[in-house]
N, C-alpha and C. Protein backbone atom coordinates (compact mmCIF):
# COMPACT_ATOMS: atom_id res chain seq x y z
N UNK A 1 0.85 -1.18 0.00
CA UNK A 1 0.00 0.00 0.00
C UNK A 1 0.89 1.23 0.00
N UNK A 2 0.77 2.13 -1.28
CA UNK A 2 1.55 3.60 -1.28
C UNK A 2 1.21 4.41 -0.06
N UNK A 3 1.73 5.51 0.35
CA UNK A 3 1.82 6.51 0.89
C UNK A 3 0.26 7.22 0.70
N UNK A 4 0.02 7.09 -0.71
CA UNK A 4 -0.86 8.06 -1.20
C UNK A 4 -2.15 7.68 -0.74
N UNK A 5 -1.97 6.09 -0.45
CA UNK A 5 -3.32 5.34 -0.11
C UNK A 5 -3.64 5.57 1.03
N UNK A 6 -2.82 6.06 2.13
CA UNK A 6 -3.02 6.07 3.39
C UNK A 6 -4.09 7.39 3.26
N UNK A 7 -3.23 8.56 2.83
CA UNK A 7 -3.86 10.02 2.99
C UNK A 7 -5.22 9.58 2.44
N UNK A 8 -5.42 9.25 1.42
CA UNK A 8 -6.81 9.49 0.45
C UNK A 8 -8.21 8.36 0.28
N UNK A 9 -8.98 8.92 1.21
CA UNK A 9 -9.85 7.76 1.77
C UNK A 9 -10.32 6.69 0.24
N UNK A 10 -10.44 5.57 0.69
CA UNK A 10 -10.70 4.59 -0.45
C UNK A 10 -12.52 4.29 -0.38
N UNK A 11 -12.97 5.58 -1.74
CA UNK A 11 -14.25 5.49 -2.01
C UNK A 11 -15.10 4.20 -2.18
N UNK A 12 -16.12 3.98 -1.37
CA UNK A 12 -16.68 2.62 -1.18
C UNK A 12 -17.64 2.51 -2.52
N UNK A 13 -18.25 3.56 -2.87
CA UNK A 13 -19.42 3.78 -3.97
C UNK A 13 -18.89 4.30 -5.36
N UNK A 14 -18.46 3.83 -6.37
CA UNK A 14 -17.61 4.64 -7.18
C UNK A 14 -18.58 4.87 -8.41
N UNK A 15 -19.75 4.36 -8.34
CA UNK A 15 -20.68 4.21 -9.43
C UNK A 15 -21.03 5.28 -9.24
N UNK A 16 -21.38 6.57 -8.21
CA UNK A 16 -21.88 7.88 -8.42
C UNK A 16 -20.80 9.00 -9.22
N UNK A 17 -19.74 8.60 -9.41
CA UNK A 17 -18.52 9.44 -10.12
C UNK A 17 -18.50 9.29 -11.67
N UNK A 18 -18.55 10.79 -11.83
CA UNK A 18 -18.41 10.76 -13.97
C UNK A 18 -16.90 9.82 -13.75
N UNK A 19 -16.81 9.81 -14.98
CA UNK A 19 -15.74 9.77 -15.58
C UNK A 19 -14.67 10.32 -15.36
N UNK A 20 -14.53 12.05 -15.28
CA UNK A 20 -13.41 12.81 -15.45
C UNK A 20 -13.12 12.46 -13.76
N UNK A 21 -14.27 12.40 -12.42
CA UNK A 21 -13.53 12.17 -11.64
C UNK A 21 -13.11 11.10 -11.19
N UNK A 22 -13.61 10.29 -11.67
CA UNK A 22 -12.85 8.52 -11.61
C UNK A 22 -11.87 8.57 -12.12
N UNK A 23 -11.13 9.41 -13.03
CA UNK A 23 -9.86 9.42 -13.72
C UNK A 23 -8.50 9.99 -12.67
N UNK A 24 -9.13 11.34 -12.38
CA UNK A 24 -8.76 12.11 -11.32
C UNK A 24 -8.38 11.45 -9.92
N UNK A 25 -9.58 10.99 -9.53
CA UNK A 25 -9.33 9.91 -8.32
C UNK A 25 -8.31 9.07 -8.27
N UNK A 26 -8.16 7.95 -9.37
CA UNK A 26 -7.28 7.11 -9.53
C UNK A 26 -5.80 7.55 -9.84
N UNK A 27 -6.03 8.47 -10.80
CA UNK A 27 -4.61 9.31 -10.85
C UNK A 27 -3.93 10.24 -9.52
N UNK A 28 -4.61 10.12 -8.49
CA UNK A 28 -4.56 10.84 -7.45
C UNK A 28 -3.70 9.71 -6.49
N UNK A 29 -4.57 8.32 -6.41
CA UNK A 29 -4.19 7.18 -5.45
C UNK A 29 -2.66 6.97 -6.18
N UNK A 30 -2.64 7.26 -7.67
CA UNK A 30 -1.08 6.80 -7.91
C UNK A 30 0.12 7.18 -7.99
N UNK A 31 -0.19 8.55 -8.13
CA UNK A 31 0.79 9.70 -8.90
C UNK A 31 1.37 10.25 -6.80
N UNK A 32 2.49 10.71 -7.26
CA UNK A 32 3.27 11.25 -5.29
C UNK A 32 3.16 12.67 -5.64
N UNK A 33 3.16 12.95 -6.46
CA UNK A 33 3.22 14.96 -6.39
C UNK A 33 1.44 15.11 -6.51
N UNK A 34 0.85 15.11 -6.17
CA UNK A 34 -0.70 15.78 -6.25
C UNK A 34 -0.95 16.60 -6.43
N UNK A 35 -0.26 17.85 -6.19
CA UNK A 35 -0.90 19.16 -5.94
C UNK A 35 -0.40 19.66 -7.46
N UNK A 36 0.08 19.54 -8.46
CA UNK A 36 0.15 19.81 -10.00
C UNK A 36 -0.91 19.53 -10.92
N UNK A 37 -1.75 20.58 -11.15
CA UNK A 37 -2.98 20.22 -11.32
C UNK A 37 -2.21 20.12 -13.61
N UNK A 38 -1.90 20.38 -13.64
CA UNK A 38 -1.37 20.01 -14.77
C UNK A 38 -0.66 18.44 -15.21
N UNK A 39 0.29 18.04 -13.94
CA UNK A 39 0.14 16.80 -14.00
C UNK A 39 -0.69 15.69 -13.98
N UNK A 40 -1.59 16.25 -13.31
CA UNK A 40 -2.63 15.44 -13.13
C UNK A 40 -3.54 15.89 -14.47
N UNK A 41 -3.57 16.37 -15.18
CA UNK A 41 -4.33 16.20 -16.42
C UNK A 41 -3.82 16.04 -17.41
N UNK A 42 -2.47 16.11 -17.17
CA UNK A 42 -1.51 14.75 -18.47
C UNK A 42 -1.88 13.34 -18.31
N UNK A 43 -1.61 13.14 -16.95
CA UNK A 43 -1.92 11.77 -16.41
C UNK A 43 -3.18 11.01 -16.93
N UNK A 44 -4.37 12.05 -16.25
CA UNK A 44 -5.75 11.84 -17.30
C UNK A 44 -6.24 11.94 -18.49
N UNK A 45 -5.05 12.60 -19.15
CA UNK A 45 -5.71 13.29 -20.75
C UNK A 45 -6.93 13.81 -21.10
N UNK A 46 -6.99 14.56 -19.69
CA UNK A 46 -7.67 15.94 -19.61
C UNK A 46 -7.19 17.00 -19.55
N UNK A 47 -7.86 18.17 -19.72
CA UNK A 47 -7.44 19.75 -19.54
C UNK A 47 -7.48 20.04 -18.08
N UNK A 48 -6.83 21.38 -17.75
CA UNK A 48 -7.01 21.82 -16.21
C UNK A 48 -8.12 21.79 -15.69
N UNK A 49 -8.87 22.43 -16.82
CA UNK A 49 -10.37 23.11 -16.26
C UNK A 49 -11.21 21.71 -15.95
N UNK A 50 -10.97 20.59 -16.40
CA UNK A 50 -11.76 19.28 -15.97
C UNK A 50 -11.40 19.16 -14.73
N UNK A 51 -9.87 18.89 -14.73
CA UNK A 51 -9.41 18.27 -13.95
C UNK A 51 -9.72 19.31 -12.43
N UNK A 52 -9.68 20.20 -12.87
CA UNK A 52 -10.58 21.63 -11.60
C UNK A 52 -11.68 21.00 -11.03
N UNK A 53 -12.38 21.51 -12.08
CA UNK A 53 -13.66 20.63 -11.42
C UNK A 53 -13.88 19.39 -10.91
N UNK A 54 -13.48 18.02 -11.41
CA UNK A 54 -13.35 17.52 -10.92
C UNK A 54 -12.99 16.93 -9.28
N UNK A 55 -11.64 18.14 -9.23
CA UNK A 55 -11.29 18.00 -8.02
C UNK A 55 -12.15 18.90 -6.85
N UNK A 56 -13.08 19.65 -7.67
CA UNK A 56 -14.20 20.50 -6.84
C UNK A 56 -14.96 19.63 -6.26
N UNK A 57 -15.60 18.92 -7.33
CA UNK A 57 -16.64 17.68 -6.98
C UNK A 57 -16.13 16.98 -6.05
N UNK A 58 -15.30 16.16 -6.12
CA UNK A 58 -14.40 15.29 -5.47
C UNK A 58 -14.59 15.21 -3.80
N UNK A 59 -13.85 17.04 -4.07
CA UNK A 59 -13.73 17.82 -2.60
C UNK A 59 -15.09 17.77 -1.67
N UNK A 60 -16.05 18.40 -2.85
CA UNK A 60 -17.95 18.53 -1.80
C UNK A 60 -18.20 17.12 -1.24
N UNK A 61 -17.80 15.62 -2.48
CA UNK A 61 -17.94 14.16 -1.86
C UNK A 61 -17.61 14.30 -0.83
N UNK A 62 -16.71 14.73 0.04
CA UNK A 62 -15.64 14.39 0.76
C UNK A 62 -15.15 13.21 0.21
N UNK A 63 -14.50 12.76 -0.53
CA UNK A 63 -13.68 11.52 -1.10
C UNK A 63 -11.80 12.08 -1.03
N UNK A 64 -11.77 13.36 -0.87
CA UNK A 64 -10.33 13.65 -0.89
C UNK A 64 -10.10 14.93 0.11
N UNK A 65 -9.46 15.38 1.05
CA UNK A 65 -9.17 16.53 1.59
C UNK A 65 -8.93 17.36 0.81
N UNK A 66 -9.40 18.81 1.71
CA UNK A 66 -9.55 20.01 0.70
C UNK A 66 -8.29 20.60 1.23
N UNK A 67 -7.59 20.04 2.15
CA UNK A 67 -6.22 20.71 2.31
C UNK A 67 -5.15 20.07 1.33
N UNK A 68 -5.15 19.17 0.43
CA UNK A 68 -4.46 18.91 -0.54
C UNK A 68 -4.09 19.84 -1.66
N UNK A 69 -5.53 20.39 -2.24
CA UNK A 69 -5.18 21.66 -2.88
C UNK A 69 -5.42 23.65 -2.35
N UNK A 70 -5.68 23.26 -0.85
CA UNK A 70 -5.68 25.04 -0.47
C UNK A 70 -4.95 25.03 0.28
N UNK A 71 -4.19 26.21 0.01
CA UNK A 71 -3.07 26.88 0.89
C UNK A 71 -3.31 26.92 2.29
């Protein structure tokens, strides 16, 4: 089990998540730098602005801490 798995709770229901954030998510559990919101939408072969939102959505789930991406 990574590092990354510890921080980032492991969503029990994944059938309520589009796409862009099931991409996001998973690229999240794998990738060690997180907070590059550009990396993370190479990773996905998405744009920022998905990968934004996404991580908006994500955030309201509570499925990921919102101190990952705010200062």
């Amino acid at each position: 089990m990574s590092a990354n798995q510890d921080k980032l709770p492991l969503a029990k229901d994944l059938s309520s998540l589009s796409l862009s954030e099931l991409m996001v998510y998973n690229a999240l559990i794998k990738m060690d730098e997180r907070t590059d919101i550009s990396k993370i939408a190479k990773e996905c072969r998405l744009t920022d602005l998905q990968v934004v939102v996404a991580l908006q959505l994500l955030i309201h789930k509570n499925l990921i801490p919102s101190d990952i991406f705010l200062p």
